[in-house]
PDB file of N, CA and C in Angstrom:
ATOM      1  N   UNK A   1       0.844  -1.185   0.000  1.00  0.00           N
ATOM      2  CA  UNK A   1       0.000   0.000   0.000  1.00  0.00           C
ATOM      3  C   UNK A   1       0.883   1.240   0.000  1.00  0.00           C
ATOM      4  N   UNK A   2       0.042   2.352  -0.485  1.00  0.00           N
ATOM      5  CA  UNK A   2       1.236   3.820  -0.597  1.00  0.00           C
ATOM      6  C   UNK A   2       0.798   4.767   0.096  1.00  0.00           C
ATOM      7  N   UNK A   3       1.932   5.276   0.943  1.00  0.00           N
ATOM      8  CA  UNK A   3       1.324   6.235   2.008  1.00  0.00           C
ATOM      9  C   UNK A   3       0.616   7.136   1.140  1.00  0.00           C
ATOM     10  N   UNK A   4      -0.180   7.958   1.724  1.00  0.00           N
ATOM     11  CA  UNK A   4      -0.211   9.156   1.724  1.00  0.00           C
ATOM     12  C   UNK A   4       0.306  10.122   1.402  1.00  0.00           C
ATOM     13  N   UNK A   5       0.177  10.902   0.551  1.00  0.00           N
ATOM     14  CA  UNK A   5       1.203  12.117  -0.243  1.00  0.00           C
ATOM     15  C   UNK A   5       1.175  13.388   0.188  1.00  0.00           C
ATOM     16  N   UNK A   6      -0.462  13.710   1.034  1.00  0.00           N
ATOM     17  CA  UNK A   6      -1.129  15.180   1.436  1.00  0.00           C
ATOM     18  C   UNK A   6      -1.140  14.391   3.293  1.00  0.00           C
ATOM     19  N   UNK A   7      -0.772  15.306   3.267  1.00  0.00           N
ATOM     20  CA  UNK A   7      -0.592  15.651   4.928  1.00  0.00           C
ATOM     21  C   UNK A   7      -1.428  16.421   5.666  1.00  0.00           C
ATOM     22  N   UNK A   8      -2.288  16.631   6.569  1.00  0.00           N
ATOM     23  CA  UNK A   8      -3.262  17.489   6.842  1.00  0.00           C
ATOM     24  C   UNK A   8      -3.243  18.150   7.991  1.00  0.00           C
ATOM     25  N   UNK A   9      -2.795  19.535   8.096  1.00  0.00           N
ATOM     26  CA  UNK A   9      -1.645  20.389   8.603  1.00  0.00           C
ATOM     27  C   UNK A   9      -3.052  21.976   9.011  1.00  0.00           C
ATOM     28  N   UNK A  10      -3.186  21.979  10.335  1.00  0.00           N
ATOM     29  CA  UNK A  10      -3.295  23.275  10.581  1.00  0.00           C
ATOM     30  C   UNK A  10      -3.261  24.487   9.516  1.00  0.00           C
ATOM     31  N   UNK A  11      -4.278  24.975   8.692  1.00  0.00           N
ATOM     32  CA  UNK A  11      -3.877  25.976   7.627  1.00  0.00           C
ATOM     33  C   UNK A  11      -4.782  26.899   7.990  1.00  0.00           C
ATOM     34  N   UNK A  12      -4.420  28.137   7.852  1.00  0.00           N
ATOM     35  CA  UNK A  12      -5.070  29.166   7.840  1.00  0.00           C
ATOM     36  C   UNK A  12      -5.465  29.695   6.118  1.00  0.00           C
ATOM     37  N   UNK A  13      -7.020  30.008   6.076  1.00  0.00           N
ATOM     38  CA  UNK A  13      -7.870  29.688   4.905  1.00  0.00           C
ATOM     39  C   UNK A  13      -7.356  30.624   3.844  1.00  0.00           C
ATOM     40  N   UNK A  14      -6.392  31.745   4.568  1.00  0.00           N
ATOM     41  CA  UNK A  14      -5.999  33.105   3.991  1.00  0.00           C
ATOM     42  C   UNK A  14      -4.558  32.680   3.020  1.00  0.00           C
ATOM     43  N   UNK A  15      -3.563  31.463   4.006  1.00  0.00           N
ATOM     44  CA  UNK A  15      -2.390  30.837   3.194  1.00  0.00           C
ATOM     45  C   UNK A  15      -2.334  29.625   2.404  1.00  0.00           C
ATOM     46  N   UNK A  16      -3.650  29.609   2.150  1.00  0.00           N
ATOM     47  CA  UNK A  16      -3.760  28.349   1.342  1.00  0.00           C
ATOM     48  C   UNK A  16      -4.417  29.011  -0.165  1.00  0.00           C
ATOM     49  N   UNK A  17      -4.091  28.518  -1.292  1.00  0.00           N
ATOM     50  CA  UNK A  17      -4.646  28.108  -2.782  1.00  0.00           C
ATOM     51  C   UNK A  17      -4.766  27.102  -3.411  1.00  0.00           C
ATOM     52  N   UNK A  18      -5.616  27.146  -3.802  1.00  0.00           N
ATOM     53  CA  UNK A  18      -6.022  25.443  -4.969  1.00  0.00           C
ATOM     54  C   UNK A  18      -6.162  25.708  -6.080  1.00  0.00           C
ATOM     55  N   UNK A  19      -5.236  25.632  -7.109  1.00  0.00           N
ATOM     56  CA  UNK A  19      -5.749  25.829  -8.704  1.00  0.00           C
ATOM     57  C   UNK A  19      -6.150  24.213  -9.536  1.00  0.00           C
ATOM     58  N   UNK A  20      -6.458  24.681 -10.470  1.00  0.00           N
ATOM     59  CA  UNK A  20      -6.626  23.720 -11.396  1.00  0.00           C
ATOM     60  C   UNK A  20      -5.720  23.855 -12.691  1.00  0.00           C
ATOM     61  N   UNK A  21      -5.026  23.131 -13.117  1.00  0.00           N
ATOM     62  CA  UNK A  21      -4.152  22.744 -14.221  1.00  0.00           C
ATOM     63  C   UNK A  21      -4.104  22.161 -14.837  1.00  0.00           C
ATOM     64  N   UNK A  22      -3.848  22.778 -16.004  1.00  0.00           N
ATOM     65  CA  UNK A  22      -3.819  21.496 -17.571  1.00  0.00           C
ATOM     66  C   UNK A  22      -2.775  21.474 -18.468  1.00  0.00           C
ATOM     67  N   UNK A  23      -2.128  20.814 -19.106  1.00  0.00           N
ATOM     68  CA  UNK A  23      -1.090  20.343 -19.373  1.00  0.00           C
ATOM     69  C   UNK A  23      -1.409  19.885 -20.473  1.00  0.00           C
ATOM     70  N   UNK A  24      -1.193  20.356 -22.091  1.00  0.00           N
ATOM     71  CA  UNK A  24      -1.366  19.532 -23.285  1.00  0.00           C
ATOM     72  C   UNK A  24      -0.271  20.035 -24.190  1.00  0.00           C
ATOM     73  N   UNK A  25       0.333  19.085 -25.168  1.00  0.00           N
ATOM     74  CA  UNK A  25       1.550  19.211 -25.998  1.00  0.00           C
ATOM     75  C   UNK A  25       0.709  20.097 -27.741  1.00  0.00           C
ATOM     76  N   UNK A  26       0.984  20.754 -27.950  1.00  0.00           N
ATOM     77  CA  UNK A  26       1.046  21.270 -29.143  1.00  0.00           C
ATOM     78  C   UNK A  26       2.204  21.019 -30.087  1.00  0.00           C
ATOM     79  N   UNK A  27       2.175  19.943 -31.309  1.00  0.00           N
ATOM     80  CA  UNK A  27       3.171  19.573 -31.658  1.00  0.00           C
ATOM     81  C   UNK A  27       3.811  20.951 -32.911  1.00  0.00           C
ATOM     82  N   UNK A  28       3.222  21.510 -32.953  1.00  0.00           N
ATOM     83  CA  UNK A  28       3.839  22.642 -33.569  1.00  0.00           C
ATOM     84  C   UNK A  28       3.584  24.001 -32.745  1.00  0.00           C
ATOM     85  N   UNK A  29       4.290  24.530 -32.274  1.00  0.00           N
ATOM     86  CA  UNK A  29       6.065  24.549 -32.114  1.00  0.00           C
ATOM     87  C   UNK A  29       6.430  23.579 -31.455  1.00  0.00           C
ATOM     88  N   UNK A  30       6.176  22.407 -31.265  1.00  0.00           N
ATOM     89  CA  UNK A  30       6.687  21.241 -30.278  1.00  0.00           C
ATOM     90  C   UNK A  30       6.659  21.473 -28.797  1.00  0.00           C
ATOM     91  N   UNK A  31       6.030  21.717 -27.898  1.00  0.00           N
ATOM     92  CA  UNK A  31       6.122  22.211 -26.932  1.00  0.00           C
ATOM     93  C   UNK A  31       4.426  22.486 -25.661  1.00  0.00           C
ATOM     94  N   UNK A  32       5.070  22.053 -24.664  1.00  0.00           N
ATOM     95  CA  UNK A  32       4.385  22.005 -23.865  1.00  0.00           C
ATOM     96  C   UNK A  32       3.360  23.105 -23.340  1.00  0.00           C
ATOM     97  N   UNK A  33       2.087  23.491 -23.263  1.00  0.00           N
ATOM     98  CA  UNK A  33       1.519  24.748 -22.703  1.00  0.00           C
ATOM     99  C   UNK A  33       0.694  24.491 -21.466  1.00  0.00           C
ATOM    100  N   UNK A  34       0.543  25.391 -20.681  1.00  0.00           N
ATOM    101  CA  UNK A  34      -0.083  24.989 -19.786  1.00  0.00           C
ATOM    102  C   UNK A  34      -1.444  26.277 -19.197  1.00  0.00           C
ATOM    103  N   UNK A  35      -2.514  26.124 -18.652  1.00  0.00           N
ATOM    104  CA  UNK A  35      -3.430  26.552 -18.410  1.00  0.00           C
ATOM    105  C   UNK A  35      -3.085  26.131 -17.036  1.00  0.00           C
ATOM    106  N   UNK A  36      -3.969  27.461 -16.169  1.00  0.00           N
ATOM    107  CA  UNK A  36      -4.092  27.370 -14.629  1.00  0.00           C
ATOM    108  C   UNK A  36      -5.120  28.197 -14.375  1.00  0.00           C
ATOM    109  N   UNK A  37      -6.327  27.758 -13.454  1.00  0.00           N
ATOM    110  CA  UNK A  37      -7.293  28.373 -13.146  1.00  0.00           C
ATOM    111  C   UNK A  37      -7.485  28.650 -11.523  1.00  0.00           C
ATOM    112  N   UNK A  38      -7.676  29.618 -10.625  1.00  0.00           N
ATOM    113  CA  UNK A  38      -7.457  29.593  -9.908  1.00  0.00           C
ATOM    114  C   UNK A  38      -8.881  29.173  -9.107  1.00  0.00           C
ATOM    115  N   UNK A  39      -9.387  28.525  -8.036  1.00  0.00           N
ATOM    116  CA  UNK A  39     -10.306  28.132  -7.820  1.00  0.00           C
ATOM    117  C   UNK A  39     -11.473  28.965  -7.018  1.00  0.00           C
ATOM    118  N   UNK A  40     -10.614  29.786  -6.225  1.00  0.00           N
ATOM    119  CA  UNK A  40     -11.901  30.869  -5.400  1.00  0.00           C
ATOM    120  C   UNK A  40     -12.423  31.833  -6.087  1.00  0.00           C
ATOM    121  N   UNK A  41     -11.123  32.202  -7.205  1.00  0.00           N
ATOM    122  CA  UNK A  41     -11.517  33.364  -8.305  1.00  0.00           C
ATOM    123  C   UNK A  41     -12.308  33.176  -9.532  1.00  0.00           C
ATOM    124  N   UNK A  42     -11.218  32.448  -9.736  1.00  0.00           N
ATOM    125  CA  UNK A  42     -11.782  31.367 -11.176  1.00  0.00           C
ATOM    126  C   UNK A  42     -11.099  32.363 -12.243  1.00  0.00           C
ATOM    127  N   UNK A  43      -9.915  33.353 -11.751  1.00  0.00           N
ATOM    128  CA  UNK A  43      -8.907  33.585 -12.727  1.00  0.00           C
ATOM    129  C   UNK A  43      -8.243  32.620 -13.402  1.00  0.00           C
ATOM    130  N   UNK A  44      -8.153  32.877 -14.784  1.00  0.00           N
ATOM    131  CA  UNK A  44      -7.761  32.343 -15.834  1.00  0.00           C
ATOM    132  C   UNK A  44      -6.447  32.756 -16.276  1.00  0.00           C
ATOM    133  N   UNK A  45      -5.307  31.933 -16.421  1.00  0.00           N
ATOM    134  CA  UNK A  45      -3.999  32.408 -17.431  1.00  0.00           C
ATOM    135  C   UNK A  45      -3.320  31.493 -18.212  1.00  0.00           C
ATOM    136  N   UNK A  46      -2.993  31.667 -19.027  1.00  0.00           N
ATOM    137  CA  UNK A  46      -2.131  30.326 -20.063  1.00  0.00           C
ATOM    138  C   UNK A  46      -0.914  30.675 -19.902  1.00  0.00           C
ATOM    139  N   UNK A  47      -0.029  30.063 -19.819  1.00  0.00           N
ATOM    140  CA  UNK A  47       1.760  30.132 -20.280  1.00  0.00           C
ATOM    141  C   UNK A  47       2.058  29.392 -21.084  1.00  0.00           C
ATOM    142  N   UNK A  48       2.923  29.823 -21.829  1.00  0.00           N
ATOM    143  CA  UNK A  48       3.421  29.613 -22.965  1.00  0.00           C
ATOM    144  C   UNK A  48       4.638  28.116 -22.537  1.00  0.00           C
ATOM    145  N   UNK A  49       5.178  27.675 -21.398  1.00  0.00           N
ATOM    146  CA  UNK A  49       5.701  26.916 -21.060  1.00  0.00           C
ATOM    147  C   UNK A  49       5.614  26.584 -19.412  1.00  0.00           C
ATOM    148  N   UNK A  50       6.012  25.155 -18.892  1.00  0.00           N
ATOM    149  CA  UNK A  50       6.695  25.115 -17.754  1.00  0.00           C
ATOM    150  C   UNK A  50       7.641  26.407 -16.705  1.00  0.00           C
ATOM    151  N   UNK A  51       8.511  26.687 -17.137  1.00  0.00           N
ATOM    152  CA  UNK A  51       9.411  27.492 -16.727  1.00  0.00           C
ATOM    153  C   UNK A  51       8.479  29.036 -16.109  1.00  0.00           C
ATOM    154  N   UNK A  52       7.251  29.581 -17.319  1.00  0.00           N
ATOM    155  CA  UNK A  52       6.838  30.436 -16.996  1.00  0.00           C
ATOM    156  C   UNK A  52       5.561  30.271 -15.522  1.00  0.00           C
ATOM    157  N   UNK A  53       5.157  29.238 -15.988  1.00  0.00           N
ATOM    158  CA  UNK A  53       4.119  28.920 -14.900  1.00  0.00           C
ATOM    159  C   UNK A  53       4.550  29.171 -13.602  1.00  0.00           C
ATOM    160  N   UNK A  54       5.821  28.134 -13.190  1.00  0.00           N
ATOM    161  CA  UNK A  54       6.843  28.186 -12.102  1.00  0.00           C
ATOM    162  C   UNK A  54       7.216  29.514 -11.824  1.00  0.00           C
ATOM    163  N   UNK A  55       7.487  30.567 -12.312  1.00  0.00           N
ATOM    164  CA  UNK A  55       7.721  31.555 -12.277  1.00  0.00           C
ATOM    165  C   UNK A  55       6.783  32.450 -11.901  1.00  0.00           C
ATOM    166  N   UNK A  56       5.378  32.194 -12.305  1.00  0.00           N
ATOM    167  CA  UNK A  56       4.173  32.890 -12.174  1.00  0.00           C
ATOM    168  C   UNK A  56       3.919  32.397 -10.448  1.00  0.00           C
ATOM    169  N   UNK A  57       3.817  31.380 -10.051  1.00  0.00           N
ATOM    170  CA  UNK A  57       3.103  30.587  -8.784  1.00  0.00           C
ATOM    171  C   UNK A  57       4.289  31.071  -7.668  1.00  0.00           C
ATOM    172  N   UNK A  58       5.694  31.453  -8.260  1.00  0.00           N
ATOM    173  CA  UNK A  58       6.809  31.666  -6.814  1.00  0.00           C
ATOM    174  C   UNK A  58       6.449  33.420  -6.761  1.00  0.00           C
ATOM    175  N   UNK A  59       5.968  34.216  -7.851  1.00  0.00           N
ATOM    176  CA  UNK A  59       5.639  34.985  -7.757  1.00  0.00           C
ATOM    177  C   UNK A  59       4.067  35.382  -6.355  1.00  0.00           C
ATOM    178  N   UNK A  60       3.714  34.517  -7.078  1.00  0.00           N
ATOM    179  CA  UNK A  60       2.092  34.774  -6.734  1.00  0.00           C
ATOM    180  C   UNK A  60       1.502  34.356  -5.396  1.00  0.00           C
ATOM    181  N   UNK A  61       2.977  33.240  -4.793  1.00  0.00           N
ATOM    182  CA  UNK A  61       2.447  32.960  -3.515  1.00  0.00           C
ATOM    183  C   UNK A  61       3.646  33.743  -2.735  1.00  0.00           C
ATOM    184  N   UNK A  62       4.543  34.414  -3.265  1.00  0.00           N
ATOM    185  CA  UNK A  62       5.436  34.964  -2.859  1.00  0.00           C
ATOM    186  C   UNK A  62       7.037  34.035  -1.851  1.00  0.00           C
ATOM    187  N   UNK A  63       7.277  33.920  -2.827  1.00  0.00           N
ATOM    188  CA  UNK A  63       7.949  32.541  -2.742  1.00  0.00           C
ATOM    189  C   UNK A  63       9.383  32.874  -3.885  1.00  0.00           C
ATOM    190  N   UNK A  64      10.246  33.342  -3.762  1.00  0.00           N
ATOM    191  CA  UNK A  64      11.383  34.210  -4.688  1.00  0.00           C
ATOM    192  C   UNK A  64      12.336  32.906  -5.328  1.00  0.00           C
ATOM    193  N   UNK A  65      12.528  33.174  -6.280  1.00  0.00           N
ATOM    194  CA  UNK A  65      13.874  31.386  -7.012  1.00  0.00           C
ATOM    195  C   UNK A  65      14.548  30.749  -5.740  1.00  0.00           C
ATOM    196  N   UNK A  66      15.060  31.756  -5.083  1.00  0.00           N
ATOM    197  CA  UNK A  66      16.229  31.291  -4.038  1.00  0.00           C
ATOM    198  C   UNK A  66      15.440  30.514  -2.784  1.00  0.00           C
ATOM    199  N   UNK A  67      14.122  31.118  -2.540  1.00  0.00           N
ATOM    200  CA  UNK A  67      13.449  30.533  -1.188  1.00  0.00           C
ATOM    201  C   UNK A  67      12.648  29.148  -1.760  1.00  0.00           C
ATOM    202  N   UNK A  68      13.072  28.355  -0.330  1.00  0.00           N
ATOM    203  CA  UNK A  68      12.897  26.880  -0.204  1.00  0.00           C
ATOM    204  C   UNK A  68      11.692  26.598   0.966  1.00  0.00           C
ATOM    205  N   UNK A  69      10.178  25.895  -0.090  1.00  0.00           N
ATOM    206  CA  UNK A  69       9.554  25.922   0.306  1.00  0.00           C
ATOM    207  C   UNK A  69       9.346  24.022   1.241  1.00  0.00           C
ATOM    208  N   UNK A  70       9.424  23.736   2.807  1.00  0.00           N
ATOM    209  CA  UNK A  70       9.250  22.568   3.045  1.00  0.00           C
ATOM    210  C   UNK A  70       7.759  22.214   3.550  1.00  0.00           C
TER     211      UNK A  70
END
């Protein structure tokens, strides 16, 4: 059997987000895009790749390249 992956941790309703994400290959330009919807808002954004998404979410939860989230 496999543990458990989500841990269920004291959260305050204000530091928590839940999006929804989608992930489909467009073979021309070859490359991955991704959609993210945010769930309380139901803001909508596409990125053009991986890299940007990641970039968007360390932004957005405030979370900088260098800081290490455990």
């Amino acid at each position: 059997m496999i543990a458990p992956m989500i841990r269920h941790y004291p959260v305050d309703l204000e530091q928590r987000h839940t999006f929804l994400l989608r992930f489909w290959y467009e073979p021309e330009p070859g490359c991955w895009r991704v959609y993210l919807q945010e769930a309380n808002t139901r803001d909508e954004r596409v990125f053009a790749n991986f890299p940007e998404l990641v970039a968007y979410l360390a932004q957005r939860l405030g979370a900088g390249p260098t800081k290490t989230v455990s």
